[in-house]
N, C-alpha and C. Protein backbone atom coordinates (compact mmCIF):
# COMPACT_ATOMS: atom_id res chain seq x y z
N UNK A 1 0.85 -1.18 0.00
CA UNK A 1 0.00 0.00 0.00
C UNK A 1 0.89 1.24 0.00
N UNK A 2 1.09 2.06 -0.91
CA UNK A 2 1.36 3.39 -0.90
C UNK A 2 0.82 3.94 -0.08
N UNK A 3 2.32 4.88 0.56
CA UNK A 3 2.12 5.92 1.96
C UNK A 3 2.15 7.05 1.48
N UNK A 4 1.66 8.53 2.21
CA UNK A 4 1.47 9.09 1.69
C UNK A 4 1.72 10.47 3.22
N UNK A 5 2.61 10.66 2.61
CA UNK A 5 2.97 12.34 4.14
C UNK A 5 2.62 13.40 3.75
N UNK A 6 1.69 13.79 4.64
CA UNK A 6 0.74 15.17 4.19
C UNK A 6 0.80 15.75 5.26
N UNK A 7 1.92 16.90 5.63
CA UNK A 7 2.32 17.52 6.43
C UNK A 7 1.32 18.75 6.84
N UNK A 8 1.39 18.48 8.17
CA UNK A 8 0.02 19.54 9.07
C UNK A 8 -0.31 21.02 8.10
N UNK A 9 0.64 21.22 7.85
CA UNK A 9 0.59 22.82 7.53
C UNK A 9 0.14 22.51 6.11
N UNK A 10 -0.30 21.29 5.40
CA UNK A 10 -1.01 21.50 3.72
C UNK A 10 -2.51 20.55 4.12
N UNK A 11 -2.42 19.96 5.31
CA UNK A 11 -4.03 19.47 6.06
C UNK A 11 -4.78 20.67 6.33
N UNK A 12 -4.08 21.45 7.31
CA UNK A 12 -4.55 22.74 7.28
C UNK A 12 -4.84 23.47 6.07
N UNK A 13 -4.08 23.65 5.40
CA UNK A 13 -4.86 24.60 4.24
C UNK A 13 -5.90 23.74 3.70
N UNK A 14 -5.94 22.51 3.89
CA UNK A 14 -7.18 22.03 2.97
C UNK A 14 -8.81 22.47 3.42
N UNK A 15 -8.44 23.03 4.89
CA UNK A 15 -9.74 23.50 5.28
C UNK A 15 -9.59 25.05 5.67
N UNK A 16 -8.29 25.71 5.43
CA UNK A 16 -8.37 26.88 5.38
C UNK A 16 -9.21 27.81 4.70
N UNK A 17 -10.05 26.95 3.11
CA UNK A 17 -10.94 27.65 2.67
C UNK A 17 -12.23 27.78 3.39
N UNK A 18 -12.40 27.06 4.54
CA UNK A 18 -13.62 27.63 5.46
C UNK A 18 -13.86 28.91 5.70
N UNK A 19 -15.05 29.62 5.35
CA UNK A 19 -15.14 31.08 5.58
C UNK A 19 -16.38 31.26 6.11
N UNK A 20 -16.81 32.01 6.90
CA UNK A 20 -17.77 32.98 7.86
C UNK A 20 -18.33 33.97 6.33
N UNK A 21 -19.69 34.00 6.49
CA UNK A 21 -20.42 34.67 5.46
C UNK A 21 -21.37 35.48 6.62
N UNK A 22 -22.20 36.59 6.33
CA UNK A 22 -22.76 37.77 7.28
C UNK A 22 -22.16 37.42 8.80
N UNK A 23 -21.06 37.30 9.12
CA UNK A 23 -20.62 37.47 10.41
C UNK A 23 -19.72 38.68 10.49
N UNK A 24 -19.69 39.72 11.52
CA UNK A 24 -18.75 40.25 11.66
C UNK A 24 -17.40 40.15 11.47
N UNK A 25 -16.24 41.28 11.19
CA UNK A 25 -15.17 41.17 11.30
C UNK A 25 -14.32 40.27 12.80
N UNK A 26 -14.95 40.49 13.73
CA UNK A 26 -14.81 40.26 14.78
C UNK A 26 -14.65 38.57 15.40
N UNK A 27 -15.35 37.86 14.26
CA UNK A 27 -15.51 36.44 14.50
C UNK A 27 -14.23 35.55 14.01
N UNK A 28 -13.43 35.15 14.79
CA UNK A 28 -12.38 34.40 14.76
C UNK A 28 -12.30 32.54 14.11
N UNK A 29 -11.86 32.04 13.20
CA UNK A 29 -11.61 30.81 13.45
C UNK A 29 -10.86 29.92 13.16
N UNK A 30 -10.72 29.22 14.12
CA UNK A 30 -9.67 28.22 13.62
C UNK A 30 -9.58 26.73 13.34
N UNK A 31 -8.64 26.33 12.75
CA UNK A 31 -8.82 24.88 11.99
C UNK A 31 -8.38 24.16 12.31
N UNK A 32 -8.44 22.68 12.48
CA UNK A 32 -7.54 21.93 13.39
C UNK A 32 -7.65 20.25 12.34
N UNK A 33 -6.95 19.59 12.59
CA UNK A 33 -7.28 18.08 11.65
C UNK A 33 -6.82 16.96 12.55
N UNK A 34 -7.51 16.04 12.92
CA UNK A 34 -6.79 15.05 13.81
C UNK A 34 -7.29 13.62 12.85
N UNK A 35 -6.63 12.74 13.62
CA UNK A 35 -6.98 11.77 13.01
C UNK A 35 -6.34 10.77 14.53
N UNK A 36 -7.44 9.45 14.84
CA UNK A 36 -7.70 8.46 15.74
C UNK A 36 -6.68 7.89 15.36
N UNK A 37 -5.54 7.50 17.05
CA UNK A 37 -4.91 6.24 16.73
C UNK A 37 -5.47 5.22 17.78
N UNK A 38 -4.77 4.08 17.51
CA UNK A 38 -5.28 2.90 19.00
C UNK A 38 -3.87 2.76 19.14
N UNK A 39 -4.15 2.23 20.61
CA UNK A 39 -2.99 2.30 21.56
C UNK A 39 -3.25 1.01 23.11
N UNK A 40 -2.30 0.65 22.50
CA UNK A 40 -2.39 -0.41 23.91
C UNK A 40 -2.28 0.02 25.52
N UNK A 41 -3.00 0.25 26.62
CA UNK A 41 -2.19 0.41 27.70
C UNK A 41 -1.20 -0.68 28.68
N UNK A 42 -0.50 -0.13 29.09
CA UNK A 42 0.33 -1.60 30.19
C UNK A 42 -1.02 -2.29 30.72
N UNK A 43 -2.10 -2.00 31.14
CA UNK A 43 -2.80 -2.70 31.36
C UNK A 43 -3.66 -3.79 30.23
N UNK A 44 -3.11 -3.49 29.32
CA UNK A 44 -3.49 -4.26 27.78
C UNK A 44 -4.92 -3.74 27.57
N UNK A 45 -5.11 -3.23 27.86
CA UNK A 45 -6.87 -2.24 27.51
C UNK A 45 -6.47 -1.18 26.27
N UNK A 46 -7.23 -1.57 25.06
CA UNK A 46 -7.10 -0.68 23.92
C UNK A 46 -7.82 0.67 24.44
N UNK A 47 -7.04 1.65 23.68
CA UNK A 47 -7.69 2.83 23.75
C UNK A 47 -7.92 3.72 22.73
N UNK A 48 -8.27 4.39 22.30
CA UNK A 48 -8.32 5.39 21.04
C UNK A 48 -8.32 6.86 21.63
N UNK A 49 -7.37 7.42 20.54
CA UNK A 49 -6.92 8.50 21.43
C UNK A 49 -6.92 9.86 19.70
N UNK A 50 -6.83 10.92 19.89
CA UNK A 50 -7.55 11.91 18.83
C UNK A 50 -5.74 12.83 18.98
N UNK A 51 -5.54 12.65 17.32
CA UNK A 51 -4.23 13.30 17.36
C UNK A 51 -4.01 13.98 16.38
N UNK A 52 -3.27 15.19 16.62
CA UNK A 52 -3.35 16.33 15.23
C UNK A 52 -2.76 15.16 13.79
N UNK A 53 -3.33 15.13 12.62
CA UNK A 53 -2.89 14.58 11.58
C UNK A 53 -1.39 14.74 11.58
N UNK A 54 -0.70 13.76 10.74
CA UNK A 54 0.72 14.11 10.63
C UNK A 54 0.73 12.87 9.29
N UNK A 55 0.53 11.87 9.59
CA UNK A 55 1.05 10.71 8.60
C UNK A 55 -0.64 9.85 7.76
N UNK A 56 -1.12 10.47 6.83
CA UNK A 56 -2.54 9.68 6.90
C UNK A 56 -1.96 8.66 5.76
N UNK A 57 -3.18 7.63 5.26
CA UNK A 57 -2.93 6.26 3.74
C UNK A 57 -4.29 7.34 3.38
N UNK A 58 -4.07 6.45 2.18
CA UNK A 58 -5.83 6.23 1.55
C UNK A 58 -6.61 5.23 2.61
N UNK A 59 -7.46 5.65 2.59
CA UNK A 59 -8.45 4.90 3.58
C UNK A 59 -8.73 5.20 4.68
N UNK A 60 -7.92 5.89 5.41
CA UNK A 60 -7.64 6.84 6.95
C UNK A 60 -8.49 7.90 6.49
N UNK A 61 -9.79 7.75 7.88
CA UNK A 61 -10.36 9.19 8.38
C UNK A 61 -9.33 9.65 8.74
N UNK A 62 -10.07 11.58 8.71
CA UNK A 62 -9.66 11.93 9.16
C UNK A 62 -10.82 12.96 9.67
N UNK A 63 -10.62 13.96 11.14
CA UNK A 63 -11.63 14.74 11.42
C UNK A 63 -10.81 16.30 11.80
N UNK A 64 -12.08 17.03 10.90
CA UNK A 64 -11.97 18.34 10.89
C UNK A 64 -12.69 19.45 11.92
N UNK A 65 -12.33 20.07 12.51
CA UNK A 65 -12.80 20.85 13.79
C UNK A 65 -12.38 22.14 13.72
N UNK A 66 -13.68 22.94 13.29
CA UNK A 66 -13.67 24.50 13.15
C UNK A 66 -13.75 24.67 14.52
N UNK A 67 -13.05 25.82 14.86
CA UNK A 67 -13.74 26.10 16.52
C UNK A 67 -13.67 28.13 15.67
N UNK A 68 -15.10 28.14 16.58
CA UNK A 68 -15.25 29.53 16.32
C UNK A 68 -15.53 30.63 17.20
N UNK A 69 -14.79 31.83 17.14
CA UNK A 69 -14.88 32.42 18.67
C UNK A 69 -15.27 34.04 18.17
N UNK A 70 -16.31 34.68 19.21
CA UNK A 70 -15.99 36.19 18.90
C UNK A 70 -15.72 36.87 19.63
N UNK A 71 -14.19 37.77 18.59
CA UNK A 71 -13.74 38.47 19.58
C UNK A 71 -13.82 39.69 19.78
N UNK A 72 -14.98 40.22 19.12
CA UNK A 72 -15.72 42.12 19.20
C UNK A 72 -16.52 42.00 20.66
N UNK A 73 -17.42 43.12 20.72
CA UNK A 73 -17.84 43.40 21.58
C UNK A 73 -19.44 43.40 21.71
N UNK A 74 -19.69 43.00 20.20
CA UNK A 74 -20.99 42.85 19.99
C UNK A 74 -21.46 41.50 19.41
N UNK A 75 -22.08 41.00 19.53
CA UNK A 75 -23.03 39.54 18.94
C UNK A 75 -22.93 39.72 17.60
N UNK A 76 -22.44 38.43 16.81
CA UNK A 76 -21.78 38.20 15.92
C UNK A 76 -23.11 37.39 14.94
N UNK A 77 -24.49 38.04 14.35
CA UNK A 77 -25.03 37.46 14.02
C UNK A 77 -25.20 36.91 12.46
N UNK A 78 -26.23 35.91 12.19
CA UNK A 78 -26.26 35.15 10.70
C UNK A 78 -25.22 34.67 10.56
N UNK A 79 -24.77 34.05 11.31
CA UNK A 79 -22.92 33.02 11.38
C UNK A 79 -23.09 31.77 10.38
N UNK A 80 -22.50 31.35 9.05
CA UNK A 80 -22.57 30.78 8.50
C UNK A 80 -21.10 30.04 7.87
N UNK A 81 -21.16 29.22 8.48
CA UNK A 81 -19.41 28.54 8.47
C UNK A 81 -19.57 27.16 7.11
N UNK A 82 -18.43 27.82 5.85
CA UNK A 82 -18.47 26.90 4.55
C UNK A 82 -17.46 26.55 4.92
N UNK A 83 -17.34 25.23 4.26
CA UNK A 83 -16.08 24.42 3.84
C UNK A 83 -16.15 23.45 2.88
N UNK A 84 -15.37 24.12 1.95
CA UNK A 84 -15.49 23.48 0.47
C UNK A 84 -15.00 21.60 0.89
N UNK A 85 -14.76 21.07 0.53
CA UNK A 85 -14.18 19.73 0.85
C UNK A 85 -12.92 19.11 -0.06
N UNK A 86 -11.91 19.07 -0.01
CA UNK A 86 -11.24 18.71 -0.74
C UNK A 86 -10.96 17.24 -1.79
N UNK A 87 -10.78 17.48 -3.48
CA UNK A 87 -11.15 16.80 -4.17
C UNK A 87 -10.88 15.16 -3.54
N UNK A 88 -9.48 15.24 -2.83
CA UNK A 88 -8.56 13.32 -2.12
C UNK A 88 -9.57 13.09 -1.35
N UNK A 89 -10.37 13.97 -0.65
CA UNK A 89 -11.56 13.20 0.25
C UNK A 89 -12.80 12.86 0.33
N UNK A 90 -13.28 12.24 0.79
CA UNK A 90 -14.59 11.69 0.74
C UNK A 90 -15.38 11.87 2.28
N UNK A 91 -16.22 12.71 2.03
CA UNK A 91 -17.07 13.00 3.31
C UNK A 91 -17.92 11.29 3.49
N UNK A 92 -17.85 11.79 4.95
CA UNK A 92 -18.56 10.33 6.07
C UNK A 92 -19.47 11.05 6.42
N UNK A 93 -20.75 10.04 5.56
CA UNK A 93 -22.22 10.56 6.02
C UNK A 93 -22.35 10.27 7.06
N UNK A 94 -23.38 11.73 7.96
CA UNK A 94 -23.91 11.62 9.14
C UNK A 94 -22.71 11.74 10.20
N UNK A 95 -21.49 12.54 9.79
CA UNK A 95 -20.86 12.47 10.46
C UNK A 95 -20.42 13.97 11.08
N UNK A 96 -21.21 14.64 10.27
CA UNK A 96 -21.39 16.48 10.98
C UNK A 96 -21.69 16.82 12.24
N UNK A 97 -21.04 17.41 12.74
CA UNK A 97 -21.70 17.72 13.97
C UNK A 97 -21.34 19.48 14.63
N UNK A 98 -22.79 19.67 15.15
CA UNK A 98 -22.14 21.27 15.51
C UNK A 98 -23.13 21.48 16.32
N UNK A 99 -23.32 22.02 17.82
CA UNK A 99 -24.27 22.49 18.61
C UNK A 99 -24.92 23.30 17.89
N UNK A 100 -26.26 23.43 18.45
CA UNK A 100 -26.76 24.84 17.87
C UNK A 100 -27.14 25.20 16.19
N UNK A 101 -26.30 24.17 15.41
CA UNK A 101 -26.47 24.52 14.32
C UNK A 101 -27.25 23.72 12.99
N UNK A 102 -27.60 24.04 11.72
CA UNK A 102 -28.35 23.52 11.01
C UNK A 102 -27.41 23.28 10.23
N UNK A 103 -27.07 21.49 9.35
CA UNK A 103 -26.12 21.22 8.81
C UNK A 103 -26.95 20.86 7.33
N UNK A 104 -26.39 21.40 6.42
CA UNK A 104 -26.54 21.65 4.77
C UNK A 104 -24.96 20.80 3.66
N UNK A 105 -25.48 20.42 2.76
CA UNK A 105 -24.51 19.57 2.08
C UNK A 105 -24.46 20.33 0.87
N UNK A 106 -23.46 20.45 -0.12
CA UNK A 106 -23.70 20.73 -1.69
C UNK A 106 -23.13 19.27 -2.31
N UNK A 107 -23.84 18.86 -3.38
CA UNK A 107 -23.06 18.47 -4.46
C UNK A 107 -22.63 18.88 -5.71
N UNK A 108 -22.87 20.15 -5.65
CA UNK A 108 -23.05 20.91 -7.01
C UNK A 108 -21.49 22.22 -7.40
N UNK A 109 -20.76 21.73 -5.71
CA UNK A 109 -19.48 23.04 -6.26
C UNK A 109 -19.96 23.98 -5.18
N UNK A 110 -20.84 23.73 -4.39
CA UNK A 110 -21.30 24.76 -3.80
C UNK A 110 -22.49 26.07 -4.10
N UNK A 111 -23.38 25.37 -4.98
CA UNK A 111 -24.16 26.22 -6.09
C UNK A 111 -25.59 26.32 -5.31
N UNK A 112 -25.53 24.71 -4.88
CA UNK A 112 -27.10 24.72 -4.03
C UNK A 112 -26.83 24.37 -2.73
N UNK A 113 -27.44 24.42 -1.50
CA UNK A 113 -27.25 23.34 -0.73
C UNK A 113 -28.78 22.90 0.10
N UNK A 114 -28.80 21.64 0.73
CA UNK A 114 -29.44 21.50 1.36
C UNK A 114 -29.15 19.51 1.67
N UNK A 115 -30.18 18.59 2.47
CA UNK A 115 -29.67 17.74 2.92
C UNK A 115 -29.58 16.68 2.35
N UNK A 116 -28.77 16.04 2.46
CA UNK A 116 -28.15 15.12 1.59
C UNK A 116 -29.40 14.02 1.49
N UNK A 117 -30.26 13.40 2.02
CA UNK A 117 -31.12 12.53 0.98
C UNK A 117 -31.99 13.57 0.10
N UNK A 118 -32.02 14.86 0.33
CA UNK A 118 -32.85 15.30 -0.84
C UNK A 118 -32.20 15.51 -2.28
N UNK A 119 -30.96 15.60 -2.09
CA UNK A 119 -29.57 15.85 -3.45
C UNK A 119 -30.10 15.14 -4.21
N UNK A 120 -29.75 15.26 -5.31
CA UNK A 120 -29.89 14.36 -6.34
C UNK A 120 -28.12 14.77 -7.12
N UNK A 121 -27.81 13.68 -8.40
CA UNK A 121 -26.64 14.18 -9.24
C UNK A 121 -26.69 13.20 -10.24
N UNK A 122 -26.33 13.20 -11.25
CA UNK A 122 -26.27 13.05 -12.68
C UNK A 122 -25.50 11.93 -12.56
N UNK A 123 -26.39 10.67 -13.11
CA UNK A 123 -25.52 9.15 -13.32
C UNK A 123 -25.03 8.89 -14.81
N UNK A 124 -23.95 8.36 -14.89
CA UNK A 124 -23.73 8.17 -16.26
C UNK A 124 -24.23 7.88 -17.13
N UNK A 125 -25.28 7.24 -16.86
CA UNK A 125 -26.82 7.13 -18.34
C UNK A 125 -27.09 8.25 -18.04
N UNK A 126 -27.22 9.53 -17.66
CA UNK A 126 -27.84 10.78 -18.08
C UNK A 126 -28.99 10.94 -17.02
N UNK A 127 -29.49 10.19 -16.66
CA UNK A 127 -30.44 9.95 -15.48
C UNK A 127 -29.74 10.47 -13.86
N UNK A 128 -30.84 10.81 -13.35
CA UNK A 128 -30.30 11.18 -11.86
C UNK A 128 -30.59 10.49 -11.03
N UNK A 129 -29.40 10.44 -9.74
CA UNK A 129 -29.86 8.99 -8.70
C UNK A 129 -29.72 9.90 -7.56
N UNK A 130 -29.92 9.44 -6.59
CA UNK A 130 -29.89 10.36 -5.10
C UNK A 130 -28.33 10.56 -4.82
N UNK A 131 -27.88 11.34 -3.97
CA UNK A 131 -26.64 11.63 -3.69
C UNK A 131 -26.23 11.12 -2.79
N UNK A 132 -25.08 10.49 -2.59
CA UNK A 132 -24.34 9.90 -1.64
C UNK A 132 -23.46 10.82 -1.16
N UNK A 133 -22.59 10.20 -0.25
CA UNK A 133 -21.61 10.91 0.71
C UNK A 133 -20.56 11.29 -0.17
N UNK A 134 -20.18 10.51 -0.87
CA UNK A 134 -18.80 10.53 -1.69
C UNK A 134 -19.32 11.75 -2.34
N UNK A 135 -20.37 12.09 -3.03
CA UNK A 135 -20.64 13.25 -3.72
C UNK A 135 -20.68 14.66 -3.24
N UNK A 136 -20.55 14.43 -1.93
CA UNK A 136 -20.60 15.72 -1.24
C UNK A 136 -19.33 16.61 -1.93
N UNK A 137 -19.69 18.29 -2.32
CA UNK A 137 -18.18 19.22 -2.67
C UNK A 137 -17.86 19.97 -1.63
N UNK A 138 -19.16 20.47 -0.48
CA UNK A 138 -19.07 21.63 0.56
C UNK A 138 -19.86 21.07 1.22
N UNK A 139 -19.42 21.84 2.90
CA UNK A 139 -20.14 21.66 3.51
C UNK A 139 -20.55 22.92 4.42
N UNK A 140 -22.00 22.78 5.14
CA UNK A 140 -21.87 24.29 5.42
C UNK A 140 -22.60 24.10 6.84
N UNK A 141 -22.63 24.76 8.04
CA UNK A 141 -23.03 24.78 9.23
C UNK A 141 -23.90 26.38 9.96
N UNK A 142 -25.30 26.38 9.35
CA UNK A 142 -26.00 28.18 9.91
C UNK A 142 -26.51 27.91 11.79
N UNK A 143 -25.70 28.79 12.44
CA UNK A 143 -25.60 28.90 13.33
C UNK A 143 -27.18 29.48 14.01
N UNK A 144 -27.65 28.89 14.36
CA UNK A 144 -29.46 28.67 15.00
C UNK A 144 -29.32 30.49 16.28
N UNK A 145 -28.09 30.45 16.79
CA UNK A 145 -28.39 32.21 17.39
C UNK A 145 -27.10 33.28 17.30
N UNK A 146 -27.15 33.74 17.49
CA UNK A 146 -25.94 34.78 17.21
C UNK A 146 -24.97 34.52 18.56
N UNK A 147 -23.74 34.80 18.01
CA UNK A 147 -22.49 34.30 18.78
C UNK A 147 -22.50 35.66 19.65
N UNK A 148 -22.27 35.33 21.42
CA UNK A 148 -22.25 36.44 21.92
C UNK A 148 -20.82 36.78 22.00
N UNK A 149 -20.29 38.17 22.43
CA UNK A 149 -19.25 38.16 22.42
C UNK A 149 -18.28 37.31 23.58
N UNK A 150 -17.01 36.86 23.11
CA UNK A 150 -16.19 36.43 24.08
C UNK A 150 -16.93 34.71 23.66
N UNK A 151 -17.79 34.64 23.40
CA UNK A 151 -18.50 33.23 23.63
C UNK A 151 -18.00 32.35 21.88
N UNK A 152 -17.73 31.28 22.27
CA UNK A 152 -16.92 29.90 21.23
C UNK A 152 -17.87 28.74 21.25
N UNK A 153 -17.46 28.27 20.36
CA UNK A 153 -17.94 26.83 19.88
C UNK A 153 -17.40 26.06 18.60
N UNK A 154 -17.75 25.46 18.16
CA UNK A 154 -16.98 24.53 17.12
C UNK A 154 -17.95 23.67 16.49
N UNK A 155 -17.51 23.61 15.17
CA UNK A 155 -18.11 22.17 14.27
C UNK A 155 -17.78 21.45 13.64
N UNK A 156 -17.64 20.08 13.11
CA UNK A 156 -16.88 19.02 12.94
C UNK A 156 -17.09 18.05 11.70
N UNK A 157 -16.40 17.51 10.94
CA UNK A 157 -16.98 16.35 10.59
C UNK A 157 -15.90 15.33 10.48
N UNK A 158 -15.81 14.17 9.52
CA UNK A 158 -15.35 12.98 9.33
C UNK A 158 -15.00 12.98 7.53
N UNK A 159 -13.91 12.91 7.46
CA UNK A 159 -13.75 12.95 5.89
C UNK A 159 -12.70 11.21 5.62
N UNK A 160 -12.82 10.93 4.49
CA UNK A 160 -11.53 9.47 4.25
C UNK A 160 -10.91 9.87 3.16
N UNK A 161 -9.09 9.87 3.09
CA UNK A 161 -8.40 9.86 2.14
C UNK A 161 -8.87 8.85 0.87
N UNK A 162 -9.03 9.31 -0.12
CA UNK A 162 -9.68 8.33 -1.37
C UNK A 162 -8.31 8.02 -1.65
């Protein structure tokens, strides 16, 4: 199996295109990529433990964690956090997660969005079939109240090296 070293600082940019749309200047965020190892303890009890990416294969999740903070003085409202998805990966359905918030899929480039059994996309007979995970291009997270100031949170998902 071909290995493949994808050093933190080009994991990171792969979700650096995440951007805040009607949020203030004021709203901060940052990107983080880990990926699960297992680990034996001296007591021989497996454990799984959450570690910044460094070495992924094809086939290795990996998980992405916006954390978002504001740092003005006023409530940071209509908070809408994109993230395009990068072409090597393949989003893990049902694997979004974000307090507070309403989670939306594109398959289209980012043109439409909404939830993934309603997608549809273009099968090679010309015909359309429902959309799967693999088809996902963006993903997007609308924040249900306005961020008060000083106040954080974060949202997440599950992607696999293709």
């Amino acid at each position: 199996m071909k290995r493949f070293r994808i050093p933190a600082a080009s994991l990171f940019a792969l979700v650096a295109a995440a951007g805040i749309a009607f949020a203030q200047d004021t709203l901060q965020l940052k990107n983080e990529v880990f990926q699960e190892v297992e680990t034996t303890g001296a007591d021989g009890k497996k454990q799984t433990r959450r570690v910044p990416a460094a070495k992924i294969v094809p086939g290795t999740d990996v998980i992405y964690v916006i954390t978002y903070r504001n740092a003005g003085s006023k409530a940071a409202e209509k908070v809408v956090i994109s993230n395009p998805l990068p072409k090597d990966l393949a989003y893990r359905g049902d694997s979004a997660s974000g307090k507070g918030t309403r989670f939306e899929v594109s398959v289209d480039g980012g043109t439409t969005f909404g939830s993934l059994p309603g997608l549809r996309v273009a099968a090679a007979d010309g015909k359309s079939r429902p959309a799967q995970p693999a088809d996902v291009t963006h993903l997007r997270w609308t924040l249900a109240q306005p961020v008060a100031p000083g106040a954080e949170g974060s949202v997440s998902y599950r992607a696999t090296l293709r």
